[in-house]
Structure formats: C-alpha cells, structure tokens
N, C-alpha and C. Protein backbone atom coordinates (compact mmCIF):
# COMPACT_ATOMS: atom_id res chain seq x y z
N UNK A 1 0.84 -1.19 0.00
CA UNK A 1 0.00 0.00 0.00
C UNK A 1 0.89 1.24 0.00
N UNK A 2 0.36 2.42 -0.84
CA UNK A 2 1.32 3.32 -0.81
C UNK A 2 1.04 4.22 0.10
N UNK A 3 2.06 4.83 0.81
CA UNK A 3 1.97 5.80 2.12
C UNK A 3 1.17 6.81 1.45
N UNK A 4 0.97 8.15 2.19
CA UNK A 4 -0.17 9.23 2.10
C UNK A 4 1.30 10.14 1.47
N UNK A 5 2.36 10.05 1.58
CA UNK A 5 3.13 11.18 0.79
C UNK A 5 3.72 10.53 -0.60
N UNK A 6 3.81 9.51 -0.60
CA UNK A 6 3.37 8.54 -2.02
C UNK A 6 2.55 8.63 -2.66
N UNK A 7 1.64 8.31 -2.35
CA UNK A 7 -0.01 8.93 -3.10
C UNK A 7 0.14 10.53 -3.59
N UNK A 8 0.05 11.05 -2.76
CA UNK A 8 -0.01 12.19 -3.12
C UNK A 8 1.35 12.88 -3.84
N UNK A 9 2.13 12.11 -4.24
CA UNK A 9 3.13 11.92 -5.23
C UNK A 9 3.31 11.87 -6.47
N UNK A 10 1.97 10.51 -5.84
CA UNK A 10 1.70 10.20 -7.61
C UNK A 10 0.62 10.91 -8.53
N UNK A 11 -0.07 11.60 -7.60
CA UNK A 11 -0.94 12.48 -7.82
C UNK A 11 -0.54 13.77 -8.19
N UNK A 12 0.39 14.26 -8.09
CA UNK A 12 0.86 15.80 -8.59
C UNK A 12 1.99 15.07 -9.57
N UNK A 13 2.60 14.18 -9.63
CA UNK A 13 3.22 13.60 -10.81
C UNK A 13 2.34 13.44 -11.83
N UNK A 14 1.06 13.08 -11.37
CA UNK A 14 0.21 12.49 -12.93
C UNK A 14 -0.44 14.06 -13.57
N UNK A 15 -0.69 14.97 -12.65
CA UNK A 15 -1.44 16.15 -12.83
C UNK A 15 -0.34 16.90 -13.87
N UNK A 16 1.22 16.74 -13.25
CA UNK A 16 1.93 17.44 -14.27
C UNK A 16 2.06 16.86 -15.27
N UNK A 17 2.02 15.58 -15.78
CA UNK A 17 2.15 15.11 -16.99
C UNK A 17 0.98 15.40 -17.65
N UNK A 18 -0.17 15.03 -17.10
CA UNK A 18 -1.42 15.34 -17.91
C UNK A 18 -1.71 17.27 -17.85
N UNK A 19 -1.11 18.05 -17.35
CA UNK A 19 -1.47 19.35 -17.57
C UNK A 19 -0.23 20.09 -18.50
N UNK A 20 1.32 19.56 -18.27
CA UNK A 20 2.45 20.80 -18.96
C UNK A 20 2.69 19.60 -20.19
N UNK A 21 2.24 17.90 -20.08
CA UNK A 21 3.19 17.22 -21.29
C UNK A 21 2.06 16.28 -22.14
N UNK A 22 1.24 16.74 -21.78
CA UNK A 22 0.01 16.67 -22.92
C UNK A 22 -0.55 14.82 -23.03
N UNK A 23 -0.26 13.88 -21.66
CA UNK A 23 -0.58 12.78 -21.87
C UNK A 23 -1.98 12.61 -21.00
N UNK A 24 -2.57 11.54 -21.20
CA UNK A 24 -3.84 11.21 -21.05
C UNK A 24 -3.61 10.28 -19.53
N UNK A 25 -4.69 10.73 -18.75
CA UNK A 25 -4.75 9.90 -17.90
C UNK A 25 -4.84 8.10 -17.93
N UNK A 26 -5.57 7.55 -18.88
CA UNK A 26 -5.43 6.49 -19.84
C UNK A 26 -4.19 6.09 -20.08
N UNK A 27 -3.31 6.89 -20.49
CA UNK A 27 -2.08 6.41 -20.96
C UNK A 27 -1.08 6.06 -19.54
N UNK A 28 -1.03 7.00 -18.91
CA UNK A 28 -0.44 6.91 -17.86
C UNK A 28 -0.83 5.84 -16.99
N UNK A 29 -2.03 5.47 -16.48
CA UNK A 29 -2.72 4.11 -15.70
C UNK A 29 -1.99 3.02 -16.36
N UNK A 30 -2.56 2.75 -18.25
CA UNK A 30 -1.91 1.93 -18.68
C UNK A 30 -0.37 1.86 -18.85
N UNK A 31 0.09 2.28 -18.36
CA UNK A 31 2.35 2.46 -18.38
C UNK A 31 2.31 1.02 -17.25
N UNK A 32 3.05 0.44 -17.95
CA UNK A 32 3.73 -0.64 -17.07
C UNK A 32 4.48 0.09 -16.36
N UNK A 33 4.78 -0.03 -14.53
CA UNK A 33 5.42 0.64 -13.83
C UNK A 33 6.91 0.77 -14.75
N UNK A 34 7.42 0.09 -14.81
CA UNK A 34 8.94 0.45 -15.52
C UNK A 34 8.99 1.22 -15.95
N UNK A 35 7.89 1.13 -17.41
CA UNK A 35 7.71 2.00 -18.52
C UNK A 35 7.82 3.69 -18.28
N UNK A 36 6.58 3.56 -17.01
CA UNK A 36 6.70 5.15 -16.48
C UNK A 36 7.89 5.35 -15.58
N UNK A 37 8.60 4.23 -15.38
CA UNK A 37 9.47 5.51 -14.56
C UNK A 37 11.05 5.37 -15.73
N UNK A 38 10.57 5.03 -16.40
CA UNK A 38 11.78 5.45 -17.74
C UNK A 38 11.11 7.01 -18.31
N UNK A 39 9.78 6.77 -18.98
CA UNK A 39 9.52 7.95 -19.05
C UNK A 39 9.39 9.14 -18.36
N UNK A 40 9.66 9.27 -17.16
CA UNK A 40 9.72 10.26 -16.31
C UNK A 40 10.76 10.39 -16.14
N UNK A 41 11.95 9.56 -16.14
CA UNK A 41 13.68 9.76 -16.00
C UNK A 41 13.63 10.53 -17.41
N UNK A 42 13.42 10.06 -18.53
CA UNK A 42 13.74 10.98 -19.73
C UNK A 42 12.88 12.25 -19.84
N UNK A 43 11.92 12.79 -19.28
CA UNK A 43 11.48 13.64 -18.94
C UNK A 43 12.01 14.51 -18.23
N UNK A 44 12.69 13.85 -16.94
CA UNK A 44 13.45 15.18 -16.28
C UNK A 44 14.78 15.45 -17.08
N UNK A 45 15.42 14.29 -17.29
CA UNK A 45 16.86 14.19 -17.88
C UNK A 45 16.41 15.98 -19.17
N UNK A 46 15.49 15.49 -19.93
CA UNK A 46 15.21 16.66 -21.01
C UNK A 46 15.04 18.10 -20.45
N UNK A 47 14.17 17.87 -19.46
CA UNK A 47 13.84 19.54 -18.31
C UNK A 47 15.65 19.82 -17.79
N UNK A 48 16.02 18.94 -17.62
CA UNK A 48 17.42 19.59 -17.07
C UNK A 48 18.36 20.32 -18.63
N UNK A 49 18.34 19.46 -19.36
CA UNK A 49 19.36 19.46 -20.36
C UNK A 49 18.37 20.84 -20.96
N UNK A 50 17.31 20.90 -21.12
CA UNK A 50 16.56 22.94 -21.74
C UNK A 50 17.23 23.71 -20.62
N UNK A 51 16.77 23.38 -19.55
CA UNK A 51 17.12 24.41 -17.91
C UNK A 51 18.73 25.14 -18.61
N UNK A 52 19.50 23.60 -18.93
CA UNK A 52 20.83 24.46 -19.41
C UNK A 52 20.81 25.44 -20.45
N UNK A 53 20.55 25.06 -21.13
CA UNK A 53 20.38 25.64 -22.80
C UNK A 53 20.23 26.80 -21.99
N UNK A 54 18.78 27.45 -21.51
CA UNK A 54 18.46 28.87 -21.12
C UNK A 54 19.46 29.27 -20.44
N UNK A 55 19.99 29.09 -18.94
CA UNK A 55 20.92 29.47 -18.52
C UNK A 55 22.11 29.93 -19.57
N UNK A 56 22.34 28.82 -20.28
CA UNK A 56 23.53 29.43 -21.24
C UNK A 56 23.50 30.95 -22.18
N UNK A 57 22.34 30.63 -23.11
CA UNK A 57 21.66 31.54 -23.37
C UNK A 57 21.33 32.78 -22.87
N UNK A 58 21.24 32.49 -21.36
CA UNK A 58 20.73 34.23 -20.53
C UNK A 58 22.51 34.90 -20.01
N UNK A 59 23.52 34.18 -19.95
CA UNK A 59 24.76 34.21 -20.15
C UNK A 59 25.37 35.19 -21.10
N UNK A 60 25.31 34.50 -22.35
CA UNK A 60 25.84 34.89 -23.45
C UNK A 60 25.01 36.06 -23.74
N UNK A 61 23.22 36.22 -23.61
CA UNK A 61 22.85 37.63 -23.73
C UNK A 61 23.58 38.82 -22.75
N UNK A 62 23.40 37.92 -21.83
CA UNK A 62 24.19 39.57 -20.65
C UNK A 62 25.73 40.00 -21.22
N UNK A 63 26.51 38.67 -21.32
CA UNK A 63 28.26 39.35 -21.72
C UNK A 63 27.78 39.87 -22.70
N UNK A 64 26.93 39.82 -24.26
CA UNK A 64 26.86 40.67 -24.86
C UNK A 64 26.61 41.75 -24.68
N UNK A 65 25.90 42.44 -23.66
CA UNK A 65 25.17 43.44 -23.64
C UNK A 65 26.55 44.40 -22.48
N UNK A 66 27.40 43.82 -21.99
CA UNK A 66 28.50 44.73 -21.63
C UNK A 66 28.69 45.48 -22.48
C-alpha cells in the first residue's frame, strides 16, 4: 500500500504530466510501472538538459550586452 506522501506523489506527478506534457490519464494508468518511470527519467533528464540551454543563453545575452 502506498503511504499518504506517495499517493499524493503520484498524484501531482500524474497532474503534471497530464497538464504541462500533454498525456492522457489512460495512458499513464496503462504504463507498465517500468515504462513510467523510464519515461519520467527521460522527462526530467530533457527539463534539465533545456534548464541548461536557457541558462547558457541568458549568459551569453548579458556578456553581450556589456
């Protein structure tokens, strides 16, 4: 049984996938546990690797603007 901060884990995990990454509650139920937690590792892995990009990006705008 999953604890009450588990649950409610998986519950703002599923809300963000189904509200910022456009999947269906359907889809997500049906994910073989593995499945989803590969897709959620490549999910963040991607949110980190943009996070950089911008940072870099807000970088290179400011030294330009010296």
């Amino acid at each position: 049984m999953l604890g009450h901060d588990k649950l409610a884990s998986y519950f703002k995990t599923n809300f963000g996938l189904i509200q910022h990454h456009k999947y269906s509650l359907a889809e997500l139920e049906n994910m073989i546990p593995w499945e989803r937690t590969m897709y959620i590792g490549l999910l963040l892995q991607y949110l980190k690797e943009q996070e950089t990009k911008m940072r870099e990006a807000e970088m290179i705008s400011r030294n330009s603007r010296r």
